[in-house]
N, C-alpha and C. Protein backbone atom coordinates (compact mmCIF):
# COMPACT_ATOMS: atom_id res chain seq x y z
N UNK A 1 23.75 9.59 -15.36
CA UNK A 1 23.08 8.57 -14.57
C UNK A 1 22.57 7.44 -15.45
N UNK A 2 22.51 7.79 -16.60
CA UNK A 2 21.56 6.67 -17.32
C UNK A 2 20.34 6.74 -17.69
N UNK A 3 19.56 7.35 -16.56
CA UNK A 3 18.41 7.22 -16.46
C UNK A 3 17.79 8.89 -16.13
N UNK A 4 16.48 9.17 -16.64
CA UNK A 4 15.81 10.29 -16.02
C UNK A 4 15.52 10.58 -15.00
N UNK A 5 16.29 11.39 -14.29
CA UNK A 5 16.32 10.96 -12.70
C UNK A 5 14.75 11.89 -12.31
N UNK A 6 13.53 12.82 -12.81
CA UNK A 6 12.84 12.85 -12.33
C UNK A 6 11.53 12.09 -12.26
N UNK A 7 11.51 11.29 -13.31
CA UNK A 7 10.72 10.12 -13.39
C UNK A 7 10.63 8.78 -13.40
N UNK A 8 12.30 8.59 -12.39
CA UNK A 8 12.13 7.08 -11.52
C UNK A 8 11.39 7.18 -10.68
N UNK A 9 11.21 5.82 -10.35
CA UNK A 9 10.47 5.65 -9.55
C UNK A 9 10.75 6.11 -7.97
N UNK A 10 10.04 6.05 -6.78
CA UNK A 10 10.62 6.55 -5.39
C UNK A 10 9.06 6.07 -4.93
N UNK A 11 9.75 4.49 -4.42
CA UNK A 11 8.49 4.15 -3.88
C UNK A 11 7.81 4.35 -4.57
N UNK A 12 5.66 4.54 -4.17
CA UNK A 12 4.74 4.39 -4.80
C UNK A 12 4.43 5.60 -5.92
N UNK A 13 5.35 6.53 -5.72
CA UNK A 13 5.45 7.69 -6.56
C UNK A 13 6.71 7.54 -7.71
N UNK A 14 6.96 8.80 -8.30
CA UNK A 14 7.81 9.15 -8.89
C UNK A 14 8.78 10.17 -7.99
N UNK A 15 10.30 10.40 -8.64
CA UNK A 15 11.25 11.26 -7.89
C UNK A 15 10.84 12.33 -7.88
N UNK A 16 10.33 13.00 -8.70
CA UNK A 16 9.45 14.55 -8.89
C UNK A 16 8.24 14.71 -7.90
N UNK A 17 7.48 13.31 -8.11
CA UNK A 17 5.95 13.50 -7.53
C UNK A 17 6.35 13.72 -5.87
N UNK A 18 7.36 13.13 -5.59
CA UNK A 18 7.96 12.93 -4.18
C UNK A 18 8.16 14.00 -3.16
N UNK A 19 9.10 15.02 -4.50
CA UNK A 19 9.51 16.25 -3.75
C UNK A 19 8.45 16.96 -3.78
N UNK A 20 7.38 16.98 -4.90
CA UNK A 20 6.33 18.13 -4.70
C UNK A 20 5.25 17.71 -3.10
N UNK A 21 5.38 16.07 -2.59
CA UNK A 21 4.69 16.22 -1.75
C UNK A 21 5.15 16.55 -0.23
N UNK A 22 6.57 16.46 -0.90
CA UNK A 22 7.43 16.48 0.75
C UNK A 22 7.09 17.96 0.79
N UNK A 23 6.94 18.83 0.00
CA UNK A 23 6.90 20.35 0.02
C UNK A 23 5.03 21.02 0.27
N UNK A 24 4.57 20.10 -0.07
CA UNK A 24 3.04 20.18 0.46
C UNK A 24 2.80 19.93 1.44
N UNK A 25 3.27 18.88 1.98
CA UNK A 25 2.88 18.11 3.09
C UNK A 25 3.56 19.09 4.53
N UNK A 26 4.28 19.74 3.99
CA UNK A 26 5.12 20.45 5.00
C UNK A 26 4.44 21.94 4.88
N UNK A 27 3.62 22.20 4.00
CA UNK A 27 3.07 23.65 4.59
C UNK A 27 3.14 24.44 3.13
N UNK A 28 2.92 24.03 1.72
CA UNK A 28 3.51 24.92 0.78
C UNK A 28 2.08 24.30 -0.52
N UNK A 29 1.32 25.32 -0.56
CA UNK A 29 -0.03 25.07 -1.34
C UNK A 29 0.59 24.67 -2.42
N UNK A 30 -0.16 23.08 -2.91
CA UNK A 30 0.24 23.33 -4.76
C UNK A 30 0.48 24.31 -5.24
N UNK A 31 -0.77 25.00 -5.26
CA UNK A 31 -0.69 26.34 -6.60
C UNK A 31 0.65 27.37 -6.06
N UNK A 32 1.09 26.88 -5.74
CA UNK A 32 2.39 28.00 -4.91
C UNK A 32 3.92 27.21 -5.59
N UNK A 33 3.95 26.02 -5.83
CA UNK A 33 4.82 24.79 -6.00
C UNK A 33 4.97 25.39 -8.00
N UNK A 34 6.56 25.55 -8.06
CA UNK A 34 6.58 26.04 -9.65
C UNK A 34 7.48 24.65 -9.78
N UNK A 35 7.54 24.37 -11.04
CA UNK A 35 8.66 22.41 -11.15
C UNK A 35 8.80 23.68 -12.13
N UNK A 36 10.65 23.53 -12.60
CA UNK A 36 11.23 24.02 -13.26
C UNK A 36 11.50 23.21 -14.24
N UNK A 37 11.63 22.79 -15.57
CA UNK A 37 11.44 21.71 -16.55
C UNK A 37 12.32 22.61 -17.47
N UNK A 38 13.08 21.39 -18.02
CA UNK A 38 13.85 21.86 -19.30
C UNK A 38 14.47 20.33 -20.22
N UNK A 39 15.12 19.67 -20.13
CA UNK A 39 14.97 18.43 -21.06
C UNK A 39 13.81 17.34 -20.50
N UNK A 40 12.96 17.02 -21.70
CA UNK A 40 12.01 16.09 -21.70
C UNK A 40 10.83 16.70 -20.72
N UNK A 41 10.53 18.44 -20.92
CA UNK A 41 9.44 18.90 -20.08
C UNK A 41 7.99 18.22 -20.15
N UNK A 42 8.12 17.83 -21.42
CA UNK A 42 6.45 16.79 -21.83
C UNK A 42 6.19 16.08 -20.89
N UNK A 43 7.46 14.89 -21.11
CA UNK A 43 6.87 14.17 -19.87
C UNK A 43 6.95 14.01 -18.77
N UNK A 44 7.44 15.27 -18.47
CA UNK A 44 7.28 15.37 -16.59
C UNK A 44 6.07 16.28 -16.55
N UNK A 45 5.37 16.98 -17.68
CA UNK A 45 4.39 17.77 -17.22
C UNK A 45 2.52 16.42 -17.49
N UNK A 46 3.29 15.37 -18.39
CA UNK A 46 2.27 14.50 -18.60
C UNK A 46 1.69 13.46 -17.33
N UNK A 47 3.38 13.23 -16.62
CA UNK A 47 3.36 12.52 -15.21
C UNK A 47 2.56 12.98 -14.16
N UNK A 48 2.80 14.71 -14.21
CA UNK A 48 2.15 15.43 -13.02
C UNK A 48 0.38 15.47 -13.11
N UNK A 49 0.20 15.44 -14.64
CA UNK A 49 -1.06 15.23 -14.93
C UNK A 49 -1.60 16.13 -14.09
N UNK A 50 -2.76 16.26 -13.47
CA UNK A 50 -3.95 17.23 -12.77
C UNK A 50 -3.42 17.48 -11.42
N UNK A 51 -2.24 17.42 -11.02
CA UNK A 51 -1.36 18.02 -9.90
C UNK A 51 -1.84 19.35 -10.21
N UNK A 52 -2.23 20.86 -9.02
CA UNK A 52 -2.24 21.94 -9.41
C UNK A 52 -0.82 22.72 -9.64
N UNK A 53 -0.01 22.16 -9.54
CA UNK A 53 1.88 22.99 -9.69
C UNK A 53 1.26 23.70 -10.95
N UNK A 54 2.54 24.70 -10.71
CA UNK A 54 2.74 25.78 -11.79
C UNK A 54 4.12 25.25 -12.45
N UNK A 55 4.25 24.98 -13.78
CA UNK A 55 4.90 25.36 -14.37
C UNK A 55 6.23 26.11 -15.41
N UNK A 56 7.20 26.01 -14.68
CA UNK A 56 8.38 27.04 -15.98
C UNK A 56 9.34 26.65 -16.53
N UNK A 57 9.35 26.69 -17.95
CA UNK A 57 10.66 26.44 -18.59
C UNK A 57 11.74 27.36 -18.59
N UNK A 58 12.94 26.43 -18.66
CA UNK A 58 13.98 26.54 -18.80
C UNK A 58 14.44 26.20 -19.52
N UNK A 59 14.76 27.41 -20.93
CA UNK A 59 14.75 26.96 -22.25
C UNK A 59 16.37 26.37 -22.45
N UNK A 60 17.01 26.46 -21.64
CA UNK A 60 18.37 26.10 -21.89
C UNK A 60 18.94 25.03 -20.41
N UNK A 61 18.02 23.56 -20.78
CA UNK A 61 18.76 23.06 -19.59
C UNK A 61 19.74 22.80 -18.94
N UNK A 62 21.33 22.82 -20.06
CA UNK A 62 22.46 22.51 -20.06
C UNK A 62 23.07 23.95 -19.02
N UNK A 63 21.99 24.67 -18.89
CA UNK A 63 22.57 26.36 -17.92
C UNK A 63 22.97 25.91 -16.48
N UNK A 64 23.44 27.18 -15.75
CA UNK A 64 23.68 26.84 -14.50
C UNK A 64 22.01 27.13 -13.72
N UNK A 65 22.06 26.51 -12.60
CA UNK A 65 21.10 26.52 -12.04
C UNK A 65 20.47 27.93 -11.44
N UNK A 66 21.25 28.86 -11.34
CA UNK A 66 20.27 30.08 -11.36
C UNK A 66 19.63 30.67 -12.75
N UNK A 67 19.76 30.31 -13.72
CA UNK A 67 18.62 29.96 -14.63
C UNK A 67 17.52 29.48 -14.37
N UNK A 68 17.49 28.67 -13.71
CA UNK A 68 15.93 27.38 -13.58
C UNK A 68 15.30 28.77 -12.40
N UNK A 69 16.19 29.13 -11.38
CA UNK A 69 15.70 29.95 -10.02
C UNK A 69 15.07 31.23 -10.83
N UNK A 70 15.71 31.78 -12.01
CA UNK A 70 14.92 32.95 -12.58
C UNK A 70 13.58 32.57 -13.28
N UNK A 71 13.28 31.83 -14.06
CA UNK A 71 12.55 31.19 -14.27
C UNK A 71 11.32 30.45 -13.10
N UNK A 72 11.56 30.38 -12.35
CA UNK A 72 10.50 30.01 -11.38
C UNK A 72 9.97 31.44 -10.86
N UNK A 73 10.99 32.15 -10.31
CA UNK A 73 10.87 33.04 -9.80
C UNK A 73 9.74 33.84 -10.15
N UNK A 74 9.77 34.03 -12.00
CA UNK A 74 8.74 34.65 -12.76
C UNK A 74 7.28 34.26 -12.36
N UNK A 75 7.15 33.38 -12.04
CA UNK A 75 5.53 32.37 -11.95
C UNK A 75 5.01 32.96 -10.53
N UNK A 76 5.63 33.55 -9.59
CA UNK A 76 5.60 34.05 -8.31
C UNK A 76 5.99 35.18 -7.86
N UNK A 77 5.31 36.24 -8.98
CA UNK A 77 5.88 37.54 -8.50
C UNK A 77 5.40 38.06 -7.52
N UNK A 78 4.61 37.71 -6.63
CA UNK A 78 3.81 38.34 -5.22
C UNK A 78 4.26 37.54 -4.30
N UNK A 79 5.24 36.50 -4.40
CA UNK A 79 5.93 35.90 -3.19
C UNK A 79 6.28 36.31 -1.98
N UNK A 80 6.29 36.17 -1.05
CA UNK A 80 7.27 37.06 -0.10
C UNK A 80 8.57 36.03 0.27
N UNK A 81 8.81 34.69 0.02
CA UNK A 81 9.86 34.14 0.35
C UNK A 81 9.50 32.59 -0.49
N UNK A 82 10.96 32.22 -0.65
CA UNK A 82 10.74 30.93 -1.83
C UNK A 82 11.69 30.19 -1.08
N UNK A 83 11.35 28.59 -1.71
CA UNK A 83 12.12 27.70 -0.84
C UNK A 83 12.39 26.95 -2.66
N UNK A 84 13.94 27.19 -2.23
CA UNK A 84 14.51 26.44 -3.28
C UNK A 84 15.05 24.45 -3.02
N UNK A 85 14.03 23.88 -3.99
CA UNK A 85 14.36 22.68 -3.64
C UNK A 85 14.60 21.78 -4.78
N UNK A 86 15.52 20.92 -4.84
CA UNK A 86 16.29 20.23 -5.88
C UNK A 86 15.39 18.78 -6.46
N UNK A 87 14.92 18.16 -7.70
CA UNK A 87 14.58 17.92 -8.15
C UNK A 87 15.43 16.30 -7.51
N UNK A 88 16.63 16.15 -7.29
CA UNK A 88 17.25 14.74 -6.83
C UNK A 88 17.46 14.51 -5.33
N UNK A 89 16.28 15.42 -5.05
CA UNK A 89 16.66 15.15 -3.25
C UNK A 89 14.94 14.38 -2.86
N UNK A 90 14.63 13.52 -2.80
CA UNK A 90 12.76 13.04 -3.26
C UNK A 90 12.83 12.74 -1.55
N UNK A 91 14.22 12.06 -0.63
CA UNK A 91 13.40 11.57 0.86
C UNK A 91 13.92 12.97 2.05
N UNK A 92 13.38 14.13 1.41
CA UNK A 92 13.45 15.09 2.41
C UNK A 92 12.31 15.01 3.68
N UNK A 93 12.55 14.95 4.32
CA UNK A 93 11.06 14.90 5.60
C UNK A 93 9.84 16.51 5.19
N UNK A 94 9.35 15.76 4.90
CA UNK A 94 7.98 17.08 4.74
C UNK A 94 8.13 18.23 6.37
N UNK A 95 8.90 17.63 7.06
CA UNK A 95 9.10 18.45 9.03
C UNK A 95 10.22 19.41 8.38
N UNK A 96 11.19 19.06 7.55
CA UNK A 96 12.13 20.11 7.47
C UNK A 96 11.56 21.10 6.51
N UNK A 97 10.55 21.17 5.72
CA UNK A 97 9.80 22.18 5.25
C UNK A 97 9.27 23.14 5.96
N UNK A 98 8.31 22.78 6.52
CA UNK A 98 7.62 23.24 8.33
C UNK A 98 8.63 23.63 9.48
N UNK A 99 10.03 23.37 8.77
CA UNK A 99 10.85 23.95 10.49
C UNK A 99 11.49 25.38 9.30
N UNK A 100 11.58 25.41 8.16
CA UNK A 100 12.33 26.33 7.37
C UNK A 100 11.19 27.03 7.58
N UNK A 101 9.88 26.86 7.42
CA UNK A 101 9.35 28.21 6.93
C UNK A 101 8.52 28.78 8.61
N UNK A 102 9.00 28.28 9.33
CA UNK A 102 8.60 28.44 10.69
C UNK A 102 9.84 29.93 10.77
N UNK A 103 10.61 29.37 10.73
CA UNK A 103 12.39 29.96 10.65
C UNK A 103 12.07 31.46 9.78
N UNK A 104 11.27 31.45 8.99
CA UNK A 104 11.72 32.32 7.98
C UNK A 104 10.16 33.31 8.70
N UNK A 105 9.32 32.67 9.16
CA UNK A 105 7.70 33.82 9.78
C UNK A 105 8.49 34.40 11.37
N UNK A 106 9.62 33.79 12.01
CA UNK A 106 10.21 34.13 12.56
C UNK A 106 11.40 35.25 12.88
N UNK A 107 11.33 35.58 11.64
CA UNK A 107 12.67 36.61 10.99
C UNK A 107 13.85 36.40 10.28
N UNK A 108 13.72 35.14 10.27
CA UNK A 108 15.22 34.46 9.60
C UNK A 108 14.82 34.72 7.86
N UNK A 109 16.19 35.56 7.22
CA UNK A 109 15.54 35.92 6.04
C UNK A 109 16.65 34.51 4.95
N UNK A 110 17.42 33.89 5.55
CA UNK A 110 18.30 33.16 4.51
C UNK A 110 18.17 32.32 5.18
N UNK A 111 17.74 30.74 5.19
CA UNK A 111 17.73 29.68 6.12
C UNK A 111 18.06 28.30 5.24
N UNK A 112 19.53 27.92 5.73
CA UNK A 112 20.18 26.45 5.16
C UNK A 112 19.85 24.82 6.03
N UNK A 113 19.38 24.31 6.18
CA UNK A 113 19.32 23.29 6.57
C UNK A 113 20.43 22.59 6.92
N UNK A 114 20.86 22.02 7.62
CA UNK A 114 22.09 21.47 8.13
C UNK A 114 22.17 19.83 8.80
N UNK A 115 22.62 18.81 7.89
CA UNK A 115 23.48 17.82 8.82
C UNK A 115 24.55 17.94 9.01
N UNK A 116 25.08 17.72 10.23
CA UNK A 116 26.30 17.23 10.67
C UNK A 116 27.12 18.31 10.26
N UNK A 117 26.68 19.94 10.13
CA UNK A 117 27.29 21.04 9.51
C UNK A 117 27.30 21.02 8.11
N UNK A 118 26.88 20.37 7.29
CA UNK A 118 26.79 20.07 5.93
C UNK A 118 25.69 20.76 5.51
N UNK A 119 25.78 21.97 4.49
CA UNK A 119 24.41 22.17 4.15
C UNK A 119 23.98 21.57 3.65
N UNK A 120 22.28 22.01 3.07
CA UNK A 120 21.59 21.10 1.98
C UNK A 120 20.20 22.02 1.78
N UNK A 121 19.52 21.02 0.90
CA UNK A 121 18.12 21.56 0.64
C UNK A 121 17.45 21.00 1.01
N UNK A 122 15.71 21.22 1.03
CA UNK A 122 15.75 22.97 0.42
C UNK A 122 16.07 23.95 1.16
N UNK A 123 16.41 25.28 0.46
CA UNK A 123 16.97 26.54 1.00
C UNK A 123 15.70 27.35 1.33
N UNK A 124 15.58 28.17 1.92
CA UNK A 124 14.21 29.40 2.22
C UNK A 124 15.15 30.31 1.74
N UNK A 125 14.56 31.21 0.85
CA UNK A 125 15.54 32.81 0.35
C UNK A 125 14.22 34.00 0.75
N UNK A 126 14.12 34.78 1.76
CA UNK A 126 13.65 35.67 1.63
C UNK A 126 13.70 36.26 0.43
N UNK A 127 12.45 37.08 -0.07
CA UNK A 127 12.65 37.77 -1.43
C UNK A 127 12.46 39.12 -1.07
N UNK A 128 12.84 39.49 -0.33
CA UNK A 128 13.50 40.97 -0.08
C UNK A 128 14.98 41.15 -0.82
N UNK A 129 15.12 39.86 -1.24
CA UNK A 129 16.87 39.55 -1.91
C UNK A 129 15.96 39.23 -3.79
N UNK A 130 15.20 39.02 -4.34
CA UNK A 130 14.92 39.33 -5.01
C UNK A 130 15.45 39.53 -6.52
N UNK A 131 15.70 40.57 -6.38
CA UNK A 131 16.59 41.35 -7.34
C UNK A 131 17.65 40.56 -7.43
N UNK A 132 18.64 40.60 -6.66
CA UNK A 132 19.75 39.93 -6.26
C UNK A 132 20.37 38.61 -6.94
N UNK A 133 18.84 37.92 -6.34
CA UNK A 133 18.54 36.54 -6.60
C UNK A 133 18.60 36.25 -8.20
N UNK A 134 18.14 37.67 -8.84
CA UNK A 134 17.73 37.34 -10.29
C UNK A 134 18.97 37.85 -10.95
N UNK A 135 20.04 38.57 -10.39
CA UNK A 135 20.99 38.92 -10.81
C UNK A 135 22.04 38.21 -10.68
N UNK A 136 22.02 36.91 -9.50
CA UNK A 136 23.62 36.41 -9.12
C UNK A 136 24.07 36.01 -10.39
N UNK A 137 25.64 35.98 -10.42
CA UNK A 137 26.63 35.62 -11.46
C UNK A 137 26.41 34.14 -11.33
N UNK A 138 25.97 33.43 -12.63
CA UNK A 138 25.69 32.03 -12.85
C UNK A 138 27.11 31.16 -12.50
N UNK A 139 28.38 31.76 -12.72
CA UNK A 139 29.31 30.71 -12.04
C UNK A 139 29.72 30.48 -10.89
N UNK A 140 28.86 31.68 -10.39
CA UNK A 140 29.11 31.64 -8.60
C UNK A 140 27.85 31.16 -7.98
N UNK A 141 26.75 31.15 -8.95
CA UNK A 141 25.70 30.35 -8.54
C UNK A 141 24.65 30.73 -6.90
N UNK A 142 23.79 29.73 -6.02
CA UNK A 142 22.97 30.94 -5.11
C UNK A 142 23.97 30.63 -4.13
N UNK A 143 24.97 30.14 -4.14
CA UNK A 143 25.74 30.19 -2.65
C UNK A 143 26.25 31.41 -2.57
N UNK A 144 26.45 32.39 -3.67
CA UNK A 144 27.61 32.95 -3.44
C UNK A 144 26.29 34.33 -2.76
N UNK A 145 24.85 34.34 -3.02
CA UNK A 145 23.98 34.61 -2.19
C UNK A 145 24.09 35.23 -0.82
N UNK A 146 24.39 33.71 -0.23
CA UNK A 146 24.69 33.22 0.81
C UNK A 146 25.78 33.85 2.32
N UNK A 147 26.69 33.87 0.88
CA UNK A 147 28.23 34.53 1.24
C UNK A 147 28.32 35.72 1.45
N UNK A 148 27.01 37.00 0.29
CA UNK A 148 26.95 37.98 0.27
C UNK A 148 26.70 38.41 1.58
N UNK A 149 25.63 37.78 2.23
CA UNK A 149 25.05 38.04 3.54
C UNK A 149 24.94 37.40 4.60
N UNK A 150 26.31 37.25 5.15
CA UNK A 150 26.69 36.44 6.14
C UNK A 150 26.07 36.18 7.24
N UNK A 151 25.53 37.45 7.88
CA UNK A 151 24.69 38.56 8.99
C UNK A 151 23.11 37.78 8.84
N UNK A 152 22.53 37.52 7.89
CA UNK A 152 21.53 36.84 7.45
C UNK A 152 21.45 36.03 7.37
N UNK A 153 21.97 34.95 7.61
CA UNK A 153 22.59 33.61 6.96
C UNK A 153 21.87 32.85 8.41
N UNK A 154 20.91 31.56 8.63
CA UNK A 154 20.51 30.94 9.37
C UNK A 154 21.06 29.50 9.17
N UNK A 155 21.83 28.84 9.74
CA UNK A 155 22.19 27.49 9.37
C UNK A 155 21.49 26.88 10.27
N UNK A 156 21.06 25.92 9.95
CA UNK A 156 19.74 25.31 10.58
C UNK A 156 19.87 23.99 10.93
N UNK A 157 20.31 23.32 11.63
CA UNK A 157 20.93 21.87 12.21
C UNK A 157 19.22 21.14 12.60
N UNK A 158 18.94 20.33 11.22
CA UNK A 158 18.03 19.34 11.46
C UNK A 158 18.41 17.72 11.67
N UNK A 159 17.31 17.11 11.65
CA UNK A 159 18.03 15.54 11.97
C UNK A 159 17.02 14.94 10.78
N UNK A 160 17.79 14.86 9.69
CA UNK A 160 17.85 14.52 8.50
C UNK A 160 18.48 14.37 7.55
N UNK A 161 19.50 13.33 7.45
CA UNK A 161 20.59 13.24 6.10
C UNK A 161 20.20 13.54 4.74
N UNK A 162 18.96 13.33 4.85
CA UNK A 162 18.77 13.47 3.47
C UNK A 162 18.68 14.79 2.57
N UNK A 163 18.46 15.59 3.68
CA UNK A 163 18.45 17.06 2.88
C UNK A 163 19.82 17.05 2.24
N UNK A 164 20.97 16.09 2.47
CA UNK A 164 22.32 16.48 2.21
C UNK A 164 22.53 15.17 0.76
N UNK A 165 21.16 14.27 0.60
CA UNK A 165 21.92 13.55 0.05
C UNK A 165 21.20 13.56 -1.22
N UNK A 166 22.37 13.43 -2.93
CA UNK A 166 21.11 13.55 -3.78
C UNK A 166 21.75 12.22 -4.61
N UNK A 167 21.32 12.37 -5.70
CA UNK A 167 21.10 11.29 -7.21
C UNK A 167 21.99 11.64 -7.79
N UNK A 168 23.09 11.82 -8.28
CA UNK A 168 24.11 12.76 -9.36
C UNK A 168 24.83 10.91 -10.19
N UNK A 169 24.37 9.33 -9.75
CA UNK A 169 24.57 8.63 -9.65
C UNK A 169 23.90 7.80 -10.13
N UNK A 170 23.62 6.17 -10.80
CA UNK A 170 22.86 5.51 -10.56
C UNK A 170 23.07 4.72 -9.05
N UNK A 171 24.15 4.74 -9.13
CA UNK A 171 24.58 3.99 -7.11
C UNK A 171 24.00 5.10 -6.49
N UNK A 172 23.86 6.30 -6.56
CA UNK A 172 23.89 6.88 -5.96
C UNK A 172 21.86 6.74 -5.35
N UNK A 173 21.48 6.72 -6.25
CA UNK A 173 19.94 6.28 -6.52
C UNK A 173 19.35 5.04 -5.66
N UNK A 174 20.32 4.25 -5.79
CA UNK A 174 19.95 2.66 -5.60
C UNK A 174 20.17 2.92 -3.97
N UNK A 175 21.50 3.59 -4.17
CA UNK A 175 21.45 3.76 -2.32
C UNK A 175 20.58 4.55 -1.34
N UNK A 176 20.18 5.81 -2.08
CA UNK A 176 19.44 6.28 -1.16
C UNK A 176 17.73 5.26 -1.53
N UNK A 177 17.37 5.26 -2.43
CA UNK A 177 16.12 3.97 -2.36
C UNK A 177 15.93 3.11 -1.57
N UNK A 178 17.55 2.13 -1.34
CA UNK A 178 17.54 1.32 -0.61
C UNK A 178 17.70 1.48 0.39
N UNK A 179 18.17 2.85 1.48
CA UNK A 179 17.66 3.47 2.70
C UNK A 179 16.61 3.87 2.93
N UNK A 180 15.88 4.62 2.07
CA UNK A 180 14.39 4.81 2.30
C UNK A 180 13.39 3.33 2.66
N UNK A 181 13.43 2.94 1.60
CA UNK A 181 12.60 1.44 1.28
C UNK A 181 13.31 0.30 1.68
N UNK A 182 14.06 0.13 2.27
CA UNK A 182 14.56 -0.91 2.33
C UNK A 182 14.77 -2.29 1.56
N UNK A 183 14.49 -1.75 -0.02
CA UNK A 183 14.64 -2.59 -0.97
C UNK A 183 15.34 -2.24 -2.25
N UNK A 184 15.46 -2.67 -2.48
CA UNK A 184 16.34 -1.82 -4.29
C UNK A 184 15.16 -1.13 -5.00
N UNK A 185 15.57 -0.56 -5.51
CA UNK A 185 14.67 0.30 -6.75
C UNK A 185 14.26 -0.92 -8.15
N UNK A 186 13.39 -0.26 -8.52
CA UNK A 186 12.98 -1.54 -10.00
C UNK A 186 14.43 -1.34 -10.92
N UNK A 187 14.22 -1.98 -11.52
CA UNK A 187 15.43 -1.97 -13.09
C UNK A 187 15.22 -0.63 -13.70
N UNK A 188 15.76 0.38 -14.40
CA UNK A 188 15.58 1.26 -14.45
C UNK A 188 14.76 1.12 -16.26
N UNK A 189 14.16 2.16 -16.20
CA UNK A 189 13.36 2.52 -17.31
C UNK A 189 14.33 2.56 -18.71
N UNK A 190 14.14 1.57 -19.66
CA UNK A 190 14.98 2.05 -20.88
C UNK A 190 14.45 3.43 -21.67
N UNK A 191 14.92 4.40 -21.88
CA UNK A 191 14.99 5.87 -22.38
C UNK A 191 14.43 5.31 -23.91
């Protein structure tokens, strides 16, 4: 991308500060909220400043992403269910938080969010899967989760693109900014 995609800007916040509030705001206590950090953890933990989040590295950021999920996982061993949410997704509606974990006090133990049949995040994983969770094969990653337990599996048709849309881009950035805000994003931060 160019740029550190968790400490652009997003609107009056940062891309990080964004998702931790879309995930508060929707029903999920700070002290419950783990940010998974692995290149340049300083200064995303300097940004968050007196935020109450918890904390975990991921000593090997270049890993697959069920690395970062074991690693959080640790910070929350009395969980009963975790909502996995991606660090480049910042204009999720704080409502699709509140409809997943509605979904999941309801009985739904695996719950995907859905546009237009498209999954996305964040995910709810019951942790009755747990173990599982801490065991999947890193090249099959948490879908293959997913796949294990078909029977379980809640696809969840909200009205929100954005759970589907992330940053992997600098266009990719500028565009979703400039749908949110209706303006371009600043010039990006020189590294």
């Amino acid at each position: 991308m160019g740029a550190f995609k968790p400490l652009l800007p997003f609107g009056n916040h940062t891309v990080i500060e964004s998702c931790i509030d879309y995930l508060h705001s929707g029903g999920v206590s700070t002290d419950s909220i783990v940010v998974v950090l692995g290149h340049r953890s300083q200064d995303v933990v300097n940004r968050l400043g007196n935020l109450s989040v918890q904390v975990a590295l991921n000593s090997d950021p270049e890993s697959q992403m069920i690395a970062s999920i074991t690693a959080g996982l640790q910070k929350v061993p009395t969980a009963k269910a975790i909502l996995i949410a991606l660090a480049d997704h910042p204009a999720v509606p704080s409502t699709i938080v509140s409809t997943l974990i509605s979904e999941w006090q309801n009985g739904s133990r695996l719950v995907i969010p859905t546009w237009q049949d498209r999954g996305g995040h964040p995910v709810l994983v019951d942790l009755s899967f747990r173990q599982e969770l801490q065991n999947l094969d890193p090249n099959l990653g948490l879908k293959s989760l997913f796949t294990a337990h078909p029977n379980e599996v809640k696809r969840l048709p909200v009205n929100s693109p954005f759970i589907a849309r992330d940053m992997d881009t600098w266009d990719d950035y500028v565009a979703l900014y400039t749908e949110v805000f209706g303006v371009a994003p600043p010039p990006p931060p020189r590294d």
